[in-house]
PDB file of N, CA and C in Angstrom:
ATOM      1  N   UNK A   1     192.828-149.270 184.828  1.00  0.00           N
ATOM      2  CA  UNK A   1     191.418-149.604 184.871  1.00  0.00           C
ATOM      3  C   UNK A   1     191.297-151.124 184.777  1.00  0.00           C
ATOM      4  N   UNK A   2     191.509-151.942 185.916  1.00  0.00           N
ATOM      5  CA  UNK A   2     191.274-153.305 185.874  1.00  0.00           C
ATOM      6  C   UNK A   2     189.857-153.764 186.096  1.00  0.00           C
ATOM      7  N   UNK A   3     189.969-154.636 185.339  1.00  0.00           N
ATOM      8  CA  UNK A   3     188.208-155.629 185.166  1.00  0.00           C
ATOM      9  C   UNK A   3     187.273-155.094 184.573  1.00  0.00           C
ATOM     10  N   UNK A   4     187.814-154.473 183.451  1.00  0.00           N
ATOM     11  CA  UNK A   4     186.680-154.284 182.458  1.00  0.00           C
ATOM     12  C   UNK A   4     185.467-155.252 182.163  1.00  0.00           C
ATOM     13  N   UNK A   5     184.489-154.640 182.009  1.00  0.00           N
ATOM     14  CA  UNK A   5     183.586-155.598 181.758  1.00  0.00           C
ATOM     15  C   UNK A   5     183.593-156.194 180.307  1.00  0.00           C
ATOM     16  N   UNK A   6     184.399-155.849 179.247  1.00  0.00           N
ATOM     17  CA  UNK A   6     184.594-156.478 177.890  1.00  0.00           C
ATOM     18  C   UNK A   6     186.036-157.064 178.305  1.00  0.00           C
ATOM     19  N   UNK A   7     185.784-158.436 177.126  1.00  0.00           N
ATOM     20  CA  UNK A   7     187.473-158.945 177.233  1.00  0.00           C
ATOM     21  C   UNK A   7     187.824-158.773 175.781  1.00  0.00           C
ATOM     22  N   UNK A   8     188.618-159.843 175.522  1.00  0.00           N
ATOM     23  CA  UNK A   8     189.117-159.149 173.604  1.00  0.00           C
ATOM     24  C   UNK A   8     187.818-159.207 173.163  1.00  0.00           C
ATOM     25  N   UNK A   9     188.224-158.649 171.980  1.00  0.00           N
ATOM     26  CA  UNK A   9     186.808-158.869 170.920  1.00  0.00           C
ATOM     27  C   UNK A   9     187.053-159.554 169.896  1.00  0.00           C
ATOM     28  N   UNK A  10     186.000-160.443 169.177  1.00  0.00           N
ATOM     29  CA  UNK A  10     185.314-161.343 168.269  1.00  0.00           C
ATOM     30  C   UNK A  10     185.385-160.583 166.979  1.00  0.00           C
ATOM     31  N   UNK A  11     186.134-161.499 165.625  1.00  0.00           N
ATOM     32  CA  UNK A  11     186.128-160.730 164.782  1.00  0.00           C
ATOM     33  C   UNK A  11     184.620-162.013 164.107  1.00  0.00           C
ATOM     34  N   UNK A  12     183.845-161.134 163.388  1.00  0.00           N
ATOM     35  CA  UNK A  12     182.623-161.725 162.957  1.00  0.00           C
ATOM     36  C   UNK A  12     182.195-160.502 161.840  1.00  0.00           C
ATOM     37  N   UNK A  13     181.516-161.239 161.228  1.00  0.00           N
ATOM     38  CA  UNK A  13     180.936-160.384 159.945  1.00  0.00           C
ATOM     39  C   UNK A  13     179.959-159.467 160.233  1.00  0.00           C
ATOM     40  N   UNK A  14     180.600-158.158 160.171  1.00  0.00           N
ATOM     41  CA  UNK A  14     179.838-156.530 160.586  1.00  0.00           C
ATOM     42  C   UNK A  14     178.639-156.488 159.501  1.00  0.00           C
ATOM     43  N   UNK A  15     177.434-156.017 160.439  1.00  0.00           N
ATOM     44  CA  UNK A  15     176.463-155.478 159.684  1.00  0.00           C
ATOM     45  C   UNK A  15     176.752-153.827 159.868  1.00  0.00           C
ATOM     46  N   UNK A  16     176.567-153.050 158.833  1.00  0.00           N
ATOM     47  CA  UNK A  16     177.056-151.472 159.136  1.00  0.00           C
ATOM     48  C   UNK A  16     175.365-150.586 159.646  1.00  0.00           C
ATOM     49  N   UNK A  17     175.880-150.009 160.685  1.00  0.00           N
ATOM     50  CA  UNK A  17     174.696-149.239 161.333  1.00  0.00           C
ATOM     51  C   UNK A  17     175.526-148.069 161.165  1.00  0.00           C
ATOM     52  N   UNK A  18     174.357-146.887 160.972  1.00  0.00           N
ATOM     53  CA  UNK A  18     175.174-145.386 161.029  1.00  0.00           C
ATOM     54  C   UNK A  18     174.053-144.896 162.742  1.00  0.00           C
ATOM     55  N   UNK A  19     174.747-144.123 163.346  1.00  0.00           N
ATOM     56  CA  UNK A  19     174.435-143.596 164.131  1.00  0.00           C
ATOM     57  C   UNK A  19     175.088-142.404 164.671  1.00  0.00           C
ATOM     58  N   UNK A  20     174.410-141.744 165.764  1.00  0.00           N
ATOM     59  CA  UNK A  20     175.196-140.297 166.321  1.00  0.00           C
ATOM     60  C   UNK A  20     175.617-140.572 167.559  1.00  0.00           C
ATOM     61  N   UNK A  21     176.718-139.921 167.873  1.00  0.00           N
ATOM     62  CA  UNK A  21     177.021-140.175 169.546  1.00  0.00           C
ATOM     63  C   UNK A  21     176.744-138.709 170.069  1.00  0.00           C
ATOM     64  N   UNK A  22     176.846-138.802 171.631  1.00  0.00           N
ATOM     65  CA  UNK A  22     177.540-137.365 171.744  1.00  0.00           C
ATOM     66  C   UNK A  22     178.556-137.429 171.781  1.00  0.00           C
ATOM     67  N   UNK A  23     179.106-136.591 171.727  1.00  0.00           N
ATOM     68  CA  UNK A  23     180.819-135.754 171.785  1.00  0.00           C
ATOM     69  C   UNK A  23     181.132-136.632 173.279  1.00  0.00           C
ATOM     70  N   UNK A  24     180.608-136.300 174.343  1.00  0.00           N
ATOM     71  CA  UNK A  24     181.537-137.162 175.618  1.00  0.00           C
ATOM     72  C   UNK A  24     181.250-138.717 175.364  1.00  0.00           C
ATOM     73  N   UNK A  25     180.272-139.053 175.066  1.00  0.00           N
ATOM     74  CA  UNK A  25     180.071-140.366 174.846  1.00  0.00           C
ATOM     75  C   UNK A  25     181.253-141.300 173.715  1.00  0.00           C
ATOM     76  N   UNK A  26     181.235-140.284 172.674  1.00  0.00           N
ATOM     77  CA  UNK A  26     182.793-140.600 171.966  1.00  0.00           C
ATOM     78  C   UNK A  26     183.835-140.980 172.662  1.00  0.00           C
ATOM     79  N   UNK A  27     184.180-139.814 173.511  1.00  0.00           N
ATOM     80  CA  UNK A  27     185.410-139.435 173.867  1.00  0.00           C
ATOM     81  C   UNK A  27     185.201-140.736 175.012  1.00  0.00           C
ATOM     82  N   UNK A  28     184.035-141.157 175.557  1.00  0.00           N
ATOM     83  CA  UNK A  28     184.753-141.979 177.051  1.00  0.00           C
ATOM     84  C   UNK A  28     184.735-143.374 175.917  1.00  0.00           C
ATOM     85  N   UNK A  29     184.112-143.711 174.908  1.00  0.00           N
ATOM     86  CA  UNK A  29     184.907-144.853 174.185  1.00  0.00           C
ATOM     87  C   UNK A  29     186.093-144.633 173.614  1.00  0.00           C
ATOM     88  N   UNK A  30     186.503-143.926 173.111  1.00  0.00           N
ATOM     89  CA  UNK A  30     187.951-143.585 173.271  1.00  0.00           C
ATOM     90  C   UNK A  30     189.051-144.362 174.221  1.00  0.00           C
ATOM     91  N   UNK A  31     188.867-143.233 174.946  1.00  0.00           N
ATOM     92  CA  UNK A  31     189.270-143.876 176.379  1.00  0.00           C
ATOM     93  C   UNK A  31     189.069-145.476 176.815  1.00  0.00           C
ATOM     94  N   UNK A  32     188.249-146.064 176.436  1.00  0.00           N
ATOM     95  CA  UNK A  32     187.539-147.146 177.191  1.00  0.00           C
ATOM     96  C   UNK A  32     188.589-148.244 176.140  1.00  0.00           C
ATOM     97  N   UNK A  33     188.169-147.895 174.782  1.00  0.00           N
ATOM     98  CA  UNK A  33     189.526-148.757 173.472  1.00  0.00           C
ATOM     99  C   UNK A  33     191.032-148.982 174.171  1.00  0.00           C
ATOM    100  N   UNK A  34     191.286-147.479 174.421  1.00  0.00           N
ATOM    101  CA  UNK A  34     192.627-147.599 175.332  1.00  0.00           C
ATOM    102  C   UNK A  34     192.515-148.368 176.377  1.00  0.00           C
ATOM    103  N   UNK A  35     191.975-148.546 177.263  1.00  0.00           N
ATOM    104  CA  UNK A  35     192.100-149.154 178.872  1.00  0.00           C
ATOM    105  C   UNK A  35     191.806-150.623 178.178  1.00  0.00           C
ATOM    106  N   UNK A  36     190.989-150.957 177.292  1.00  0.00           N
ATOM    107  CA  UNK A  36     190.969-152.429 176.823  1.00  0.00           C
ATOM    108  C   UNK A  36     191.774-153.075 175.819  1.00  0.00           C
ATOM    109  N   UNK A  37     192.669-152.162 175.143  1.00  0.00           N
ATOM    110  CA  UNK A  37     193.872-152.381 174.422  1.00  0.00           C
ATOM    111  C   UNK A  37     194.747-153.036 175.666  1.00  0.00           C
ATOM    112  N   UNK A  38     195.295-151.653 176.508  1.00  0.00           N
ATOM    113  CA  UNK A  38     195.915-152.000 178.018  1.00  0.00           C
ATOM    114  C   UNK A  38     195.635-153.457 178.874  1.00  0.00           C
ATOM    115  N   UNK A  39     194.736-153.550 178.630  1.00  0.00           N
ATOM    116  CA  UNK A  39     194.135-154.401 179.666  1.00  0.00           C
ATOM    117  C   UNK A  39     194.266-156.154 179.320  1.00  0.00           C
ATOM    118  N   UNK A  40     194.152-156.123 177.672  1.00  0.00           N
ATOM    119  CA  UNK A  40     194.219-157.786 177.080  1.00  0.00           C
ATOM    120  C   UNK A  40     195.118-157.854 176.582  1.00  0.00           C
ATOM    121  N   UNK A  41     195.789-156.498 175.931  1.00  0.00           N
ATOM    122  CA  UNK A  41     197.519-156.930 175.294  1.00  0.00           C
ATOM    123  C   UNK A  41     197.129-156.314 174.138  1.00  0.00           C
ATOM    124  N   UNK A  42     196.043-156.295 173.187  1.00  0.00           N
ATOM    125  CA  UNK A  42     195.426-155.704 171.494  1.00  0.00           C
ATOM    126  C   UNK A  42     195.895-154.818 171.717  1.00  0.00           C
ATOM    127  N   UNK A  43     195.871-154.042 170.547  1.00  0.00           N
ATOM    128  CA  UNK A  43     196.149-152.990 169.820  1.00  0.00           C
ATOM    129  C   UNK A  43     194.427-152.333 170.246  1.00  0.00           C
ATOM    130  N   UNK A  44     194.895-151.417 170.391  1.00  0.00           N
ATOM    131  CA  UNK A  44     193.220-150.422 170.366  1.00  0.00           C
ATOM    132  C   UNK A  44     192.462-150.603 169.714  1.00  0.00           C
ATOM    133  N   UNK A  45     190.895-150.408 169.409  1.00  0.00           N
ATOM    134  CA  UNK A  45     190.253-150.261 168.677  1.00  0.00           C
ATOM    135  C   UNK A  45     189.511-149.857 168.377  1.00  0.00           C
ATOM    136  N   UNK A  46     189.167-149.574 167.525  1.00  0.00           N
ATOM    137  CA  UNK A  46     188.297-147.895 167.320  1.00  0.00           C
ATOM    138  C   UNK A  46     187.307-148.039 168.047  1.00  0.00           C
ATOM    139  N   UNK A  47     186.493-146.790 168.322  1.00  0.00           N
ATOM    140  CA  UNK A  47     185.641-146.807 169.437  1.00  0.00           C
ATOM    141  C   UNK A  47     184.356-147.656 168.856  1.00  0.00           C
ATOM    142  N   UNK A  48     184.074-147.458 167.115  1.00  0.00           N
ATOM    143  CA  UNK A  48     183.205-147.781 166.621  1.00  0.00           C
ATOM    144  C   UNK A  48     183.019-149.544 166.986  1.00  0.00           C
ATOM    145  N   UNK A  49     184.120-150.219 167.337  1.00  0.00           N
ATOM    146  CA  UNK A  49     184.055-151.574 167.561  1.00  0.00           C
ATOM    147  C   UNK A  49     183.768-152.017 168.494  1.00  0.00           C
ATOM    148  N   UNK A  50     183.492-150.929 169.119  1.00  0.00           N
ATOM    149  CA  UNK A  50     183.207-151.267 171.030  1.00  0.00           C
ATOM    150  C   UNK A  50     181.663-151.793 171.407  1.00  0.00           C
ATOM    151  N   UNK A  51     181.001-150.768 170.370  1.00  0.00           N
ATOM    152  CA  UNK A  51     179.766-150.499 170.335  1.00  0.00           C
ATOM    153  C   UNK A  51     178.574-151.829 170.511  1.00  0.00           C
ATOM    154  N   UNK A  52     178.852-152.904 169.464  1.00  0.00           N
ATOM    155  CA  UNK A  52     178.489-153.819 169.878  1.00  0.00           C
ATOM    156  C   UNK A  52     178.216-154.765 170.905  1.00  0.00           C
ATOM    157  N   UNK A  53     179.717-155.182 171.014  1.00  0.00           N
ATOM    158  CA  UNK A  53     179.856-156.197 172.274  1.00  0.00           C
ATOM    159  C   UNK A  53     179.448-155.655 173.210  1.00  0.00           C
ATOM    160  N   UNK A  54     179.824-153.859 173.658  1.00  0.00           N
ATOM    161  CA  UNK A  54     178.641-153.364 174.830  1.00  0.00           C
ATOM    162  C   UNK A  54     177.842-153.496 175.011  1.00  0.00           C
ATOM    163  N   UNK A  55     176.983-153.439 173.306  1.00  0.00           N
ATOM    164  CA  UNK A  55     175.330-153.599 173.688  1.00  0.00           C
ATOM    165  C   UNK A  55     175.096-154.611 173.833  1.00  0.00           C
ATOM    166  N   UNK A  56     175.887-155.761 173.609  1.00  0.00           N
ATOM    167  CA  UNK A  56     175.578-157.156 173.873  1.00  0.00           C
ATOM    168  C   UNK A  56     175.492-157.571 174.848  1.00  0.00           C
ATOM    169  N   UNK A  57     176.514-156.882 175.928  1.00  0.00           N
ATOM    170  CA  UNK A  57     176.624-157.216 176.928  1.00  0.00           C
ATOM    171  C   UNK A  57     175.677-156.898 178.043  1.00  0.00           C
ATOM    172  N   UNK A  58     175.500-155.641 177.949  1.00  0.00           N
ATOM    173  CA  UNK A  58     174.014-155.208 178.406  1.00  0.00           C
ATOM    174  C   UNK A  58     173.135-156.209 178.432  1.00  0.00           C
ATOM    175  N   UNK A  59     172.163-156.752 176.959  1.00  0.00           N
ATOM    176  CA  UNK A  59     171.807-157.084 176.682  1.00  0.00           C
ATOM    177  C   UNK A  59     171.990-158.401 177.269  1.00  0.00           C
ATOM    178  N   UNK A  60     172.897-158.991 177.706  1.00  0.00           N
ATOM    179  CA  UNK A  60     172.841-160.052 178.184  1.00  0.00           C
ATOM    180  C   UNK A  60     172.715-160.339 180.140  1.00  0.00           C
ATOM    181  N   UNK A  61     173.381-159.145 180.560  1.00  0.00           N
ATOM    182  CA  UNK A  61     173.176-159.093 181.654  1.00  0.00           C
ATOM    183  C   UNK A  61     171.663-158.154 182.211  1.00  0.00           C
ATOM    184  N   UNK A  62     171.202-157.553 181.213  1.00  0.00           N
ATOM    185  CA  UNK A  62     169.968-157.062 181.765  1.00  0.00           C
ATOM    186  C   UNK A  62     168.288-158.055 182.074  1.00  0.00           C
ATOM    187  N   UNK A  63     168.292-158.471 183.603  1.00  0.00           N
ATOM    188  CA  UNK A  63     167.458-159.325 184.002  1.00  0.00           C
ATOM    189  C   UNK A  63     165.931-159.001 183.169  1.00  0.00           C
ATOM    190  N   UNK A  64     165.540-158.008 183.285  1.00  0.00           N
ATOM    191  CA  UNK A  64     163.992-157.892 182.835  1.00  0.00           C
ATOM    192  C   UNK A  64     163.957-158.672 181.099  1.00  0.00           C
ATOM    193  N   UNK A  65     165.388-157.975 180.345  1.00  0.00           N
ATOM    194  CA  UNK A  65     165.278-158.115 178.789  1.00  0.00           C
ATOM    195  C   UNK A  65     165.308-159.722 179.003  1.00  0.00           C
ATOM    196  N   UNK A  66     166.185-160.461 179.960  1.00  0.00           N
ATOM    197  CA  UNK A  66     165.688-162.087 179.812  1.00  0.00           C
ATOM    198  C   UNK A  66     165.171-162.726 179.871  1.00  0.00           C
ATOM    199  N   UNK A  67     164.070-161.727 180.847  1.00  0.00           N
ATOM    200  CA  UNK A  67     162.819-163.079 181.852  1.00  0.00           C
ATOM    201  C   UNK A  67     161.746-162.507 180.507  1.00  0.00           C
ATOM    202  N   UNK A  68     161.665-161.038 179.152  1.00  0.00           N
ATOM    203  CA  UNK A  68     160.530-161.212 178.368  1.00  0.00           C
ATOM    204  C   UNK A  68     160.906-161.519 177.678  1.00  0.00           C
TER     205      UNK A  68
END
């Protein structure tokens, strides 16, 4: 799985959120830890660490959330 849209990740001081996934939504971060372990050289990481920088990333590439 080349060109993930995350590269390593940023260690920075966690605020703790509890939340629910679904069950496939788990499982494809799962998966997704692995292919980005694979992909930069890291060690995996839990799916729970993914969560962020995704939404960040979103968040940063989503045009409407920039122009309000």
């Amino acid at each position: 799985m080349a060109g993930l849209k995350l590269g390593p990740l940023v260690e920075d001081k966690p605020v703790r959120v509890t939340l629910e996934l679904p069950g496939p939504v788990h499982r494809d971060l799962v998966r997704y830890a692995a292919a980005l372990g694979a992909q930069t050289g890291q060690a995996p990481v839990t799916p729970e660490r993914l969560v962020a920088p995704m939404l960040e990333r979103f968040m940063a590439t989503d045009r409407a959330f920039k122009r309000a």
